[in-house]
PDB file of N, CA and C in Angstrom:
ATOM      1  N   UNK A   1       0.848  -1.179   0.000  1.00  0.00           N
ATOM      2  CA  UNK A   1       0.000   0.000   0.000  1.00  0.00           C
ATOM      3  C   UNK A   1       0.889   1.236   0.000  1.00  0.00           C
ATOM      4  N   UNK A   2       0.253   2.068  -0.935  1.00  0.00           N
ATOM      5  CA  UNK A   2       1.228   3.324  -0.859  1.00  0.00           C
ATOM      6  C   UNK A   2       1.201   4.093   0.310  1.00  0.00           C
ATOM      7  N   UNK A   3       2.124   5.056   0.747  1.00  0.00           N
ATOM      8  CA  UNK A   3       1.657   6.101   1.753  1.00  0.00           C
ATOM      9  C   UNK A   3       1.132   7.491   0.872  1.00  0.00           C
ATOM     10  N   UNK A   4       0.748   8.212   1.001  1.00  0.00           N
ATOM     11  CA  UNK A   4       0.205   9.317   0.569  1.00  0.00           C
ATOM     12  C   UNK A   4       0.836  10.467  -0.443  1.00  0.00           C
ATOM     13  N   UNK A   5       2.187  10.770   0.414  1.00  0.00           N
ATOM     14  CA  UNK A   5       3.414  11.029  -0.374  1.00  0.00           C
ATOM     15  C   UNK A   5       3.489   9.819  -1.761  1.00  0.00           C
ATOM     16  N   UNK A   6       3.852   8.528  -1.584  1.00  0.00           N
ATOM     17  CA  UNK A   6       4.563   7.670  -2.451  1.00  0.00           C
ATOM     18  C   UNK A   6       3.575   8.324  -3.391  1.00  0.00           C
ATOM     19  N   UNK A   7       1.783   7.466  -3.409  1.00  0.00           N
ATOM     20  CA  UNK A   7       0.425   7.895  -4.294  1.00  0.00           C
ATOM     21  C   UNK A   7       0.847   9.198  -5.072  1.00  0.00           C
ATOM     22  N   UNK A   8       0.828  10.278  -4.549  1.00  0.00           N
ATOM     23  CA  UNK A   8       1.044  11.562  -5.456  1.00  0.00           C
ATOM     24  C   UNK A   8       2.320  11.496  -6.005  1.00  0.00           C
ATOM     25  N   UNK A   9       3.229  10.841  -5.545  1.00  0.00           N
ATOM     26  CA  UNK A   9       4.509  11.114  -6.328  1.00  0.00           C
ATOM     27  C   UNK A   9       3.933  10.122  -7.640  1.00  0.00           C
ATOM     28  N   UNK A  10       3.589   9.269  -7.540  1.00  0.00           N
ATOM     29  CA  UNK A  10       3.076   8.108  -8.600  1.00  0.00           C
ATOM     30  C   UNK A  10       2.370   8.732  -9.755  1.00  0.00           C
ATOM     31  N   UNK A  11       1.584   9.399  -8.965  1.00  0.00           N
ATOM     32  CA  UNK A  11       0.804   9.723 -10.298  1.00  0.00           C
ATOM     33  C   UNK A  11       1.626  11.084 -10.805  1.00  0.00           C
ATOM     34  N   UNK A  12       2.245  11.906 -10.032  1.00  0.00           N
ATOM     35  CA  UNK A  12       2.981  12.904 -10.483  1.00  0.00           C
ATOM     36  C   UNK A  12       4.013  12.606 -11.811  1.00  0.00           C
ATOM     37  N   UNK A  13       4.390  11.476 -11.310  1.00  0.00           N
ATOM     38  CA  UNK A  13       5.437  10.580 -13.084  1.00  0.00           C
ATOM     39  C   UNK A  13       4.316   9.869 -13.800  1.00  0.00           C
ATOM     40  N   UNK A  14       3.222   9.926 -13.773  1.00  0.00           N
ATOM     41  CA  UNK A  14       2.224   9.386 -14.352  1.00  0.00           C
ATOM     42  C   UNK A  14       1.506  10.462 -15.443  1.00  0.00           C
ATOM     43  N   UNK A  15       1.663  11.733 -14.880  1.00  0.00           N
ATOM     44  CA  UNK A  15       1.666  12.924 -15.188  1.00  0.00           C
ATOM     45  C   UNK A  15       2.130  13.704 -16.192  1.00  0.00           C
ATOM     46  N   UNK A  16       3.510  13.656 -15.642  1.00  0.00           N
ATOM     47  CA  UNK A  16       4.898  13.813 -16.499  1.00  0.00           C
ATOM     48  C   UNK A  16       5.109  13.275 -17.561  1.00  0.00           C
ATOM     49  N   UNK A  17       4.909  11.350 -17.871  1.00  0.00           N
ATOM     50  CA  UNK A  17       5.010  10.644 -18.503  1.00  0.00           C
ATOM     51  C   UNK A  17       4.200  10.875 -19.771  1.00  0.00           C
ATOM     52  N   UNK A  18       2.702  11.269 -19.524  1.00  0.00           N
ATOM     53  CA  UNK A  18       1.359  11.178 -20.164  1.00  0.00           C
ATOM     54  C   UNK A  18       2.019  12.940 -20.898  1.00  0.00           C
ATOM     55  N   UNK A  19       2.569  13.917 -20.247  1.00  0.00           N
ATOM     56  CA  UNK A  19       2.232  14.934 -21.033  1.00  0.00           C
ATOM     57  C   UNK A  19       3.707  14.803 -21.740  1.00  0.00           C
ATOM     58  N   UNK A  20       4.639  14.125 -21.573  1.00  0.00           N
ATOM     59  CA  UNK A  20       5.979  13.765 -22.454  1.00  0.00           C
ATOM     60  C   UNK A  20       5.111  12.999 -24.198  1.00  0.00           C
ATOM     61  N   UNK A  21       4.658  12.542 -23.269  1.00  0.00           N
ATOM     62  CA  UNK A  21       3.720  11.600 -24.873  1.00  0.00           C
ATOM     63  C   UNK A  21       3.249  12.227 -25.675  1.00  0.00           C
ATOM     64  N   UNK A  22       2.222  13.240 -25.049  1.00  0.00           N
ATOM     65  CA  UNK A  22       1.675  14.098 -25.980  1.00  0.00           C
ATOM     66  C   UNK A  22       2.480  15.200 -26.233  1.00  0.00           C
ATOM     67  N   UNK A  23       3.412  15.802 -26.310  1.00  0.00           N
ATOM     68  CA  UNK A  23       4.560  16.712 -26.610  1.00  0.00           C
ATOM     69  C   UNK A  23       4.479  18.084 -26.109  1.00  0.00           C
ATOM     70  N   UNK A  24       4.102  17.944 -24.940  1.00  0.00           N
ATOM     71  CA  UNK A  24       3.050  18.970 -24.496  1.00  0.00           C
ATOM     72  C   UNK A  24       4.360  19.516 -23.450  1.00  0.00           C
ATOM     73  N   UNK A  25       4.524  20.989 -23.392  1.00  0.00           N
ATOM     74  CA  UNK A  25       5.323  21.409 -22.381  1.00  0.00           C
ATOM     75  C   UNK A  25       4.127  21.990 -21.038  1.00  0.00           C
ATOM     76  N   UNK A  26       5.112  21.833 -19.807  1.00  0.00           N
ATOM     77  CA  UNK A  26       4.604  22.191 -18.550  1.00  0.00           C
ATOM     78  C   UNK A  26       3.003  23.196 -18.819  1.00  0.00           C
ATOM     79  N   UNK A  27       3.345  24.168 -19.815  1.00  0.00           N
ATOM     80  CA  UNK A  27       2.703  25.344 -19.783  1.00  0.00           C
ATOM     81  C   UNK A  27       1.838  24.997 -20.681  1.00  0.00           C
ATOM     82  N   UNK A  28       2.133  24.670 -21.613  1.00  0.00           N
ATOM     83  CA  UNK A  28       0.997  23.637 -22.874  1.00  0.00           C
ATOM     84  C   UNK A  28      -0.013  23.419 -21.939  1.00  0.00           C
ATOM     85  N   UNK A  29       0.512  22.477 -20.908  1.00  0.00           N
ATOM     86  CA  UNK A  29      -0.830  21.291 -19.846  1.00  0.00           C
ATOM     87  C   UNK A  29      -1.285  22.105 -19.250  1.00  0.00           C
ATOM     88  N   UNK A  30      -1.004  23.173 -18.612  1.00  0.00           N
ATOM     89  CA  UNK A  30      -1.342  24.151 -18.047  1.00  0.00           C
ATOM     90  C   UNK A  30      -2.456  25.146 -18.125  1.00  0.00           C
ATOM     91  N   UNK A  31      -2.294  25.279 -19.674  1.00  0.00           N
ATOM     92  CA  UNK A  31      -3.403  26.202 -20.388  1.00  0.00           C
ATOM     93  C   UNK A  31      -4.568  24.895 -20.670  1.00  0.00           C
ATOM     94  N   UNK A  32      -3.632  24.170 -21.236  1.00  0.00           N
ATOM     95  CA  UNK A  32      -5.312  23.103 -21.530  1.00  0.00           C
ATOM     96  C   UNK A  32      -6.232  22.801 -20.655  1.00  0.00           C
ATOM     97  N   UNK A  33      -5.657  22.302 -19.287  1.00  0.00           N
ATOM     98  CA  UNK A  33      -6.081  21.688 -18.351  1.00  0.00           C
ATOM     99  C   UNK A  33      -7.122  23.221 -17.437  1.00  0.00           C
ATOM    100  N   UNK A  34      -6.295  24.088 -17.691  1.00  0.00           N
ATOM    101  CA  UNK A  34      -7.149  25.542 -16.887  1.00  0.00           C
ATOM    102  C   UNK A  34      -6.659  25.728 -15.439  1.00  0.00           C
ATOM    103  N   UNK A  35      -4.974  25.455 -15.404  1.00  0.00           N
ATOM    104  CA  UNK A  35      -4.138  25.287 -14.244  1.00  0.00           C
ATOM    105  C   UNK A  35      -3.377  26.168 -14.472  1.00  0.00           C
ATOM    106  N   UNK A  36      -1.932  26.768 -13.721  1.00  0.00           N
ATOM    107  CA  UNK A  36      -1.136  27.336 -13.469  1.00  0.00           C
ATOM    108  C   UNK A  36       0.475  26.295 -14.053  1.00  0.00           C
ATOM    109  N   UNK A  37       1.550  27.078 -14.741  1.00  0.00           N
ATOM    110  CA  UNK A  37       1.827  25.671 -14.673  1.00  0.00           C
ATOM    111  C   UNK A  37       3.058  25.527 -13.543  1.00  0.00           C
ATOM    112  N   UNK A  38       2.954  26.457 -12.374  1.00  0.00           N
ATOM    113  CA  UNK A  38       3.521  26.066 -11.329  1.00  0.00           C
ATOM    114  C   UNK A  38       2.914  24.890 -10.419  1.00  0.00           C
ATOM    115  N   UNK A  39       1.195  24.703 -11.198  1.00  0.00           N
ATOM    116  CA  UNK A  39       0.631  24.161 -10.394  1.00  0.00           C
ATOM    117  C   UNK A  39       1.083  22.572 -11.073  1.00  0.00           C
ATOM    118  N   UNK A  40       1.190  22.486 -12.781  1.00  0.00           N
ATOM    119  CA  UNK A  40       1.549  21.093 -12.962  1.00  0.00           C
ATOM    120  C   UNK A  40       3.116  20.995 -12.482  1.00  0.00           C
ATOM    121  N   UNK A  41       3.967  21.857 -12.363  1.00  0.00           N
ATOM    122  CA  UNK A  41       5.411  21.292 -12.067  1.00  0.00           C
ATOM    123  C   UNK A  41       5.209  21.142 -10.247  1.00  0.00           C
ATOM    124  N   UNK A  42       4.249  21.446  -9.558  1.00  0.00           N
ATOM    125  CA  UNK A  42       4.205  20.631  -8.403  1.00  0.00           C
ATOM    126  C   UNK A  42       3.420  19.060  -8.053  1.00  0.00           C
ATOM    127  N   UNK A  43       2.516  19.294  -9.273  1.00  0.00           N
ATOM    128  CA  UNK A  43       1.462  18.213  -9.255  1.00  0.00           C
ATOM    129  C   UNK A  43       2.908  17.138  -9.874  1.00  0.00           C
ATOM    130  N   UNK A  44       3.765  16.989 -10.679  1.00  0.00           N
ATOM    131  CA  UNK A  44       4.593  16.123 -11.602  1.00  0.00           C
ATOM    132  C   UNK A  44       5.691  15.620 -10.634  1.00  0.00           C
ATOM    133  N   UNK A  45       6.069  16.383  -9.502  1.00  0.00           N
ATOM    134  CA  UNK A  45       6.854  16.442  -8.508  1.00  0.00           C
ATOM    135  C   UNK A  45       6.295  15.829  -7.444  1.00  0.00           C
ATOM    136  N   UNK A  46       4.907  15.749  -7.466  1.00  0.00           N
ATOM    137  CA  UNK A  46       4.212  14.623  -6.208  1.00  0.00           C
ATOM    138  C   UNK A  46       4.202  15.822  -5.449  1.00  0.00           C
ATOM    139  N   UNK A  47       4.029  17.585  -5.561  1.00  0.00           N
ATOM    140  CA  UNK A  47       3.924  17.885  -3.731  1.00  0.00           C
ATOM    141  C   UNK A  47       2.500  18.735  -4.205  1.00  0.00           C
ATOM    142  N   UNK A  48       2.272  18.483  -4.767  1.00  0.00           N
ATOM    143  CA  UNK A  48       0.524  19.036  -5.047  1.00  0.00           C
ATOM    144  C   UNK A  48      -0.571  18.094  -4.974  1.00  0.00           C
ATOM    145  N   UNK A  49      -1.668  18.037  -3.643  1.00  0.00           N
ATOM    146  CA  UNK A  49      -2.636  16.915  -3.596  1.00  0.00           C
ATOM    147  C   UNK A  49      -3.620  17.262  -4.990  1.00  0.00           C
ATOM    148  N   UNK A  50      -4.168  16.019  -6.071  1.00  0.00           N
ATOM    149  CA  UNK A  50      -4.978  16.839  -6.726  1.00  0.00           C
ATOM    150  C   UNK A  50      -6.767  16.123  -5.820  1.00  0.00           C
ATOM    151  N   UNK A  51      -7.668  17.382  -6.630  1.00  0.00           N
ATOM    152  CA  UNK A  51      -8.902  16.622  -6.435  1.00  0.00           C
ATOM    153  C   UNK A  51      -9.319  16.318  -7.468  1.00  0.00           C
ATOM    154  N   UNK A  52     -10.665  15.713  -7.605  1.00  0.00           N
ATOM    155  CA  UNK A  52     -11.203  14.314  -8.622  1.00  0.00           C
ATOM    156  C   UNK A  52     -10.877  15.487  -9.650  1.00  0.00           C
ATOM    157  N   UNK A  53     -11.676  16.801  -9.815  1.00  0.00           N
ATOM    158  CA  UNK A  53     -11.979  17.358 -11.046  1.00  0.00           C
ATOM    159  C   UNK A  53     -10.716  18.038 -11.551  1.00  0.00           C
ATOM    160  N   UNK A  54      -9.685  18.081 -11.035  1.00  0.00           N
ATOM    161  CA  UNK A  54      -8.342  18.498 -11.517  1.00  0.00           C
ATOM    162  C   UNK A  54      -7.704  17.186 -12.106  1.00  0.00           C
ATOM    163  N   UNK A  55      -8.119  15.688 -11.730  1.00  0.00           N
ATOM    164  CA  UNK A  55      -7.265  14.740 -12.335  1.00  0.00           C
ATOM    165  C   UNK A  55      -8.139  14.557 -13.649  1.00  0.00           C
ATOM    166  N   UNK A  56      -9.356  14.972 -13.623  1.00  0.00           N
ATOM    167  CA  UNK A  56     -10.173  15.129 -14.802  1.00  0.00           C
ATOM    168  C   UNK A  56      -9.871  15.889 -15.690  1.00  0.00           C
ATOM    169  N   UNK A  57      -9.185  16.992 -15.244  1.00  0.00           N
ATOM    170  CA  UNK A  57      -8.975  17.967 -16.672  1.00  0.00           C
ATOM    171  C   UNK A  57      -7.599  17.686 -16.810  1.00  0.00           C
ATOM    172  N   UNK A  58      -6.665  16.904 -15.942  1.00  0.00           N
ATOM    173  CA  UNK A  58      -5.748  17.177 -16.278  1.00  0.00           C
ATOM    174  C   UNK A  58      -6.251  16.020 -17.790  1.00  0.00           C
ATOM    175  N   UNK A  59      -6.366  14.577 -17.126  1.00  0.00           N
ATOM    176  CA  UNK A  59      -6.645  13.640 -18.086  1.00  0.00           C
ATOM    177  C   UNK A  59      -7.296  13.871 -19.593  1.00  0.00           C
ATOM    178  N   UNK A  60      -8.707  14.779 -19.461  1.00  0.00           N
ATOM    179  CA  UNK A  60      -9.203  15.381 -20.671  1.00  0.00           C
ATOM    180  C   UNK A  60      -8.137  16.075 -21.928  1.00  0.00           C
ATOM    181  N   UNK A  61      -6.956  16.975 -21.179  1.00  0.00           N
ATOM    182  CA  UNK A  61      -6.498  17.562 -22.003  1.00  0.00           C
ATOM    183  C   UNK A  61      -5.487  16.697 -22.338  1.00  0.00           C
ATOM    184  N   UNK A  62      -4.856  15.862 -22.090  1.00  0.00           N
ATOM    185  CA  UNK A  62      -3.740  14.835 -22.603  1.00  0.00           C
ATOM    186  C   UNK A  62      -4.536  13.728 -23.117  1.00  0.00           C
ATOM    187  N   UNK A  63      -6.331  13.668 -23.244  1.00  0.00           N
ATOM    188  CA  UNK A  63      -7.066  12.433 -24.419  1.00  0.00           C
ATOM    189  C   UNK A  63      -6.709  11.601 -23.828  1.00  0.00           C
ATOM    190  N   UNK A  64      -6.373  11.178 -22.177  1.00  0.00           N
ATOM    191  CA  UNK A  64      -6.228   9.752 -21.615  1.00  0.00           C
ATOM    192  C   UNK A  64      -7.663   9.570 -20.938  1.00  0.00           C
ATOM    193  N   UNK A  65      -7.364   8.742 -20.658  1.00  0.00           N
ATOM    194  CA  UNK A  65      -8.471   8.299 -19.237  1.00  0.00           C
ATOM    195  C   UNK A  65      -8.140   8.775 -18.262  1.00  0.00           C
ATOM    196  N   UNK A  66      -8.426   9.032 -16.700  1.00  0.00           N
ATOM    197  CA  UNK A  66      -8.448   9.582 -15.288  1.00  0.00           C
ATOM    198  C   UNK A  66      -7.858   8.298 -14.339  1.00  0.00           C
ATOM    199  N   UNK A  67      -8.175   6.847 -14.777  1.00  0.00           N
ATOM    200  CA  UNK A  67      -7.533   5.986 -14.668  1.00  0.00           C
ATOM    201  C   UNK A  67      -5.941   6.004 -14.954  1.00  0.00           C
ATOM    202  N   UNK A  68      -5.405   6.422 -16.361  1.00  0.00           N
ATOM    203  CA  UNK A  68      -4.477   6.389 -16.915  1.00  0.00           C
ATOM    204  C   UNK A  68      -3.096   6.697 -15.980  1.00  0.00           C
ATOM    205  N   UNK A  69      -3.662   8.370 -14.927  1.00  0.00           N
ATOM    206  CA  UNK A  69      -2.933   8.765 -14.214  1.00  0.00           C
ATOM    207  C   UNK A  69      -2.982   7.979 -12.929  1.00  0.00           C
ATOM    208  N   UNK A  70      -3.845   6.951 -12.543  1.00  0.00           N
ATOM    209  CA  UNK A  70      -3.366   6.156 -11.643  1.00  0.00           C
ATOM    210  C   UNK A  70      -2.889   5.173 -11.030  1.00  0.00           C
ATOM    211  N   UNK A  71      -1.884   4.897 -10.282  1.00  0.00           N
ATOM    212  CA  UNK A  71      -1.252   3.681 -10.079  1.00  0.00           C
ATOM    213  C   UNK A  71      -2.233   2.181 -10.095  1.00  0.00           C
ATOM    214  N   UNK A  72      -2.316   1.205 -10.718  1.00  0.00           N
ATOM    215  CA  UNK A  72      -2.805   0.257 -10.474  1.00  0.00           C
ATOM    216  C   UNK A  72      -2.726  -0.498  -9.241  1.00  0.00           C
ATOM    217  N   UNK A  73      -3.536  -1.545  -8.778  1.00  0.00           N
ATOM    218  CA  UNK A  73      -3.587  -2.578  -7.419  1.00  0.00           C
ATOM    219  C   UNK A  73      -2.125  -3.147  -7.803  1.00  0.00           C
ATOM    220  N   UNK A  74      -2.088  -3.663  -8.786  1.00  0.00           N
ATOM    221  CA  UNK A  74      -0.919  -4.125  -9.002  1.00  0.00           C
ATOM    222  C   UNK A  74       0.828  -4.270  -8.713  1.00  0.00           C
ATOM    223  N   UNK A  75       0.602  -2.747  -8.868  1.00  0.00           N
ATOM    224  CA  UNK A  75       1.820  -1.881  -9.215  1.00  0.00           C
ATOM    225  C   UNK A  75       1.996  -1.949  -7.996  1.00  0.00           C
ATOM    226  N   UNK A  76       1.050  -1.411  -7.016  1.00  0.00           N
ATOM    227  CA  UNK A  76       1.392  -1.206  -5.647  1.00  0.00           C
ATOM    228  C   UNK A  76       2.189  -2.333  -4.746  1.00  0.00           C
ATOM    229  N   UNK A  77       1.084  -3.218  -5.345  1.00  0.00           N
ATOM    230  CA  UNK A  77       1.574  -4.786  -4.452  1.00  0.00           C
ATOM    231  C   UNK A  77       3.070  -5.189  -4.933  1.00  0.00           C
ATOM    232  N   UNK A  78       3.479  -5.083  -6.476  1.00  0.00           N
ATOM    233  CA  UNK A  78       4.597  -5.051  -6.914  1.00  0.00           C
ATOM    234  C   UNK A  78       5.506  -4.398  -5.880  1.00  0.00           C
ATOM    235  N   UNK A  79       5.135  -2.839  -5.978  1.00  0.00           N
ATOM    236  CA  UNK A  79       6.200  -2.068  -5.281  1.00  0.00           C
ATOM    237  C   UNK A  79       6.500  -2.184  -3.699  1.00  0.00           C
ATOM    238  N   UNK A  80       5.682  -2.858  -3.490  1.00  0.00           N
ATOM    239  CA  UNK A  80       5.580  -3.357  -1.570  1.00  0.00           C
ATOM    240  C   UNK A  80       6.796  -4.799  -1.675  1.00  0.00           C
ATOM    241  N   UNK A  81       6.380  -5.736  -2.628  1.00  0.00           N
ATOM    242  CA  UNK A  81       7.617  -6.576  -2.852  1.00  0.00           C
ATOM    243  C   UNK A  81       8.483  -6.299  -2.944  1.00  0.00           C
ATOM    244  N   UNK A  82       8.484  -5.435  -4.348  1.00  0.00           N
ATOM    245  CA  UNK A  82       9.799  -4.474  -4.090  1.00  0.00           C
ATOM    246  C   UNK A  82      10.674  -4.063  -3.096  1.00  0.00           C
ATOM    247  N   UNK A  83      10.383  -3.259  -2.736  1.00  0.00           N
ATOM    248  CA  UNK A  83      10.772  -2.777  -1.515  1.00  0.00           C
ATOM    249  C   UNK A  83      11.299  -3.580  -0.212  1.00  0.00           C
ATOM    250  N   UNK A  84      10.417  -4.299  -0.230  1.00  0.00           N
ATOM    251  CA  UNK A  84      10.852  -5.563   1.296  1.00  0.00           C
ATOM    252  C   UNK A  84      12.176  -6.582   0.510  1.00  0.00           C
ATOM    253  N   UNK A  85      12.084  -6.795  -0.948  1.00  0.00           N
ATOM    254  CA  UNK A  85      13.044  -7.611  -0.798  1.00  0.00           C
ATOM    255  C   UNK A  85      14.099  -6.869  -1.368  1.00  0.00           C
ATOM    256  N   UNK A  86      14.424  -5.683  -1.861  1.00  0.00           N
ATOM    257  CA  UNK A  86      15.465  -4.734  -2.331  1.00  0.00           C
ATOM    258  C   UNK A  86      16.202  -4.261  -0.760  1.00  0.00           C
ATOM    259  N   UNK A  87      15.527  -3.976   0.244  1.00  0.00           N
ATOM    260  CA  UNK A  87      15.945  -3.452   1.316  1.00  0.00           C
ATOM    261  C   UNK A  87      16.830  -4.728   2.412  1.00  0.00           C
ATOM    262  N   UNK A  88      16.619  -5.599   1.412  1.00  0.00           N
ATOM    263  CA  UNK A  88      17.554  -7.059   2.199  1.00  0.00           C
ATOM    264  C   UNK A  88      18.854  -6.061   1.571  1.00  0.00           C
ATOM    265  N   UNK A  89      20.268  -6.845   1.881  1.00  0.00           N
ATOM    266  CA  UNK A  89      21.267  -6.489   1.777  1.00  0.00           C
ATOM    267  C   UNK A  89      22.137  -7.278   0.309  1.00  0.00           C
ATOM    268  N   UNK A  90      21.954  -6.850  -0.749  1.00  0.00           N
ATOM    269  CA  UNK A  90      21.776  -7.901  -2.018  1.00  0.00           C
ATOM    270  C   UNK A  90      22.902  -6.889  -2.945  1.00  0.00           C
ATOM    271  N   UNK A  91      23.317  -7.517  -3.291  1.00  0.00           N
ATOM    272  CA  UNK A  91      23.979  -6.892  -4.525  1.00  0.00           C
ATOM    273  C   UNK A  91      23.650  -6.357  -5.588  1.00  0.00           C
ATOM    274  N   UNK A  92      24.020  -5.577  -6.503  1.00  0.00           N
ATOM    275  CA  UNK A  92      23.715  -4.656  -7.343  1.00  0.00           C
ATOM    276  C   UNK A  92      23.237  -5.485  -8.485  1.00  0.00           C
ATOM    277  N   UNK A  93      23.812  -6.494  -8.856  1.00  0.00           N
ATOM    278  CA  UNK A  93      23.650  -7.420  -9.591  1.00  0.00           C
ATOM    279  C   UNK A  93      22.208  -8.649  -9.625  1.00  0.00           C
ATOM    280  N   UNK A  94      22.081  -8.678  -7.637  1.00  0.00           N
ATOM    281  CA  UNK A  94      21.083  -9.657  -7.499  1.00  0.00           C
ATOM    282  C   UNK A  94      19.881  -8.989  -7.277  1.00  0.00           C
ATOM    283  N   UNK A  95      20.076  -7.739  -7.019  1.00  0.00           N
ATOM    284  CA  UNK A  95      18.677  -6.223  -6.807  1.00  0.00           C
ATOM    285  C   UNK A  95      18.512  -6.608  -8.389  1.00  0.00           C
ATOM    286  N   UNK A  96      18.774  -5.971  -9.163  1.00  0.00           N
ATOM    287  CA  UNK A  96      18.490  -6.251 -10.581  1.00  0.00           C
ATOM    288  C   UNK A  96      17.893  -7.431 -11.288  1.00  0.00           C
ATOM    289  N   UNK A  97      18.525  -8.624 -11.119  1.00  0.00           N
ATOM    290  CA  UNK A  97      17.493  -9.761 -10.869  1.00  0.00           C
ATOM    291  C   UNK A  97      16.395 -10.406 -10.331  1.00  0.00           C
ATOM    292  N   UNK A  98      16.547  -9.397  -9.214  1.00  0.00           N
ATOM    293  CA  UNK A  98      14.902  -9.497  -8.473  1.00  0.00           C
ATOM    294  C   UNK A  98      13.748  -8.496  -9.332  1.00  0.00           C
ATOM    295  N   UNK A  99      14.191  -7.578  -9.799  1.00  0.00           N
ATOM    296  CA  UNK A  99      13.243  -6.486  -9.763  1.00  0.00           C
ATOM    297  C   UNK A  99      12.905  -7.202 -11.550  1.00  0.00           C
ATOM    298  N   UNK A 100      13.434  -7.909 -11.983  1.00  0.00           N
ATOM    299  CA  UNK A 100      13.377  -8.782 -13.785  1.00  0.00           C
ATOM    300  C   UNK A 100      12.711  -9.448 -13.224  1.00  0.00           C
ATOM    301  N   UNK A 101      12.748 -10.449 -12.449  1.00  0.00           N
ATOM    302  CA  UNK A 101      11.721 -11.412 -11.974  1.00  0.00           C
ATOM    303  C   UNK A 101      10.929 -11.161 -11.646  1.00  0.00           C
ATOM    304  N   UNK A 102      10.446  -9.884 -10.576  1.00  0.00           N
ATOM    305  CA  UNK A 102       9.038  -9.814 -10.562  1.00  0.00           C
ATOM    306  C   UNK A 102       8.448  -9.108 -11.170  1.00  0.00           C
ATOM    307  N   UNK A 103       9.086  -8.242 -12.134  1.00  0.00           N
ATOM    308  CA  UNK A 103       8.211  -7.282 -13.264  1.00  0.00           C
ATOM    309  C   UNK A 103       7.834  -8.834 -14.532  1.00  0.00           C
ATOM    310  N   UNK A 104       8.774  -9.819 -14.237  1.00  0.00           N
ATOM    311  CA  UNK A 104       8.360 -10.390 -15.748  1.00  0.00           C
ATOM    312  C   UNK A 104       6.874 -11.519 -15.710  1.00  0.00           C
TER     313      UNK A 104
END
């Protein structure tokens, strides 16, 4: 389970990612969406909470879904594995092999 911080940082590269796609600069998303774009370079950075109707416009103006920007059940449970078995004491080599194995 994420903590609150992790969640917004998630979707903040979820964010980032989605308006890299569409070729869209900070200020591009900004005007589309009907935001500031200090407000997307905090939202992309994870330190801006959004609410429903801001992940809505952000989503509308990048033509994704509202889903799109959010972390899946999945991902999470992934990244909880993650985490517990990366934080063993493993080598650079065998971290890397773990994280192939459970993404594959």
């Amino acid at each position: 389970m994420y903590s609150t911080e992790q969640l917004y940082r998630k979707i903040g590269e979820s964010v980032r990612f989605a308006r890299k796609r569409a070729g869209f600069t900070q200020d591009d998303l900004a005007k589309q969406a009907g935001l500031t774009r200090t407000s997307i370079t905090n939202i992309e950075a994870g330190n801006q909470q959004l609410r429903v109707h801001t992940l809505f416009s952000l989503a509308t103006a990048l033509g994704i879904s509202p889903q799109d920007l959010l972390p899946s059940i999945d991902e999470t449970q992934s990244d909880e594995v993650d985490k517990q078995l990366l934080n063993k004491n493993l080598a650079d080599a065998e971290r890397e092999w773990v994280k192939r194995i459970i993404n594959s």
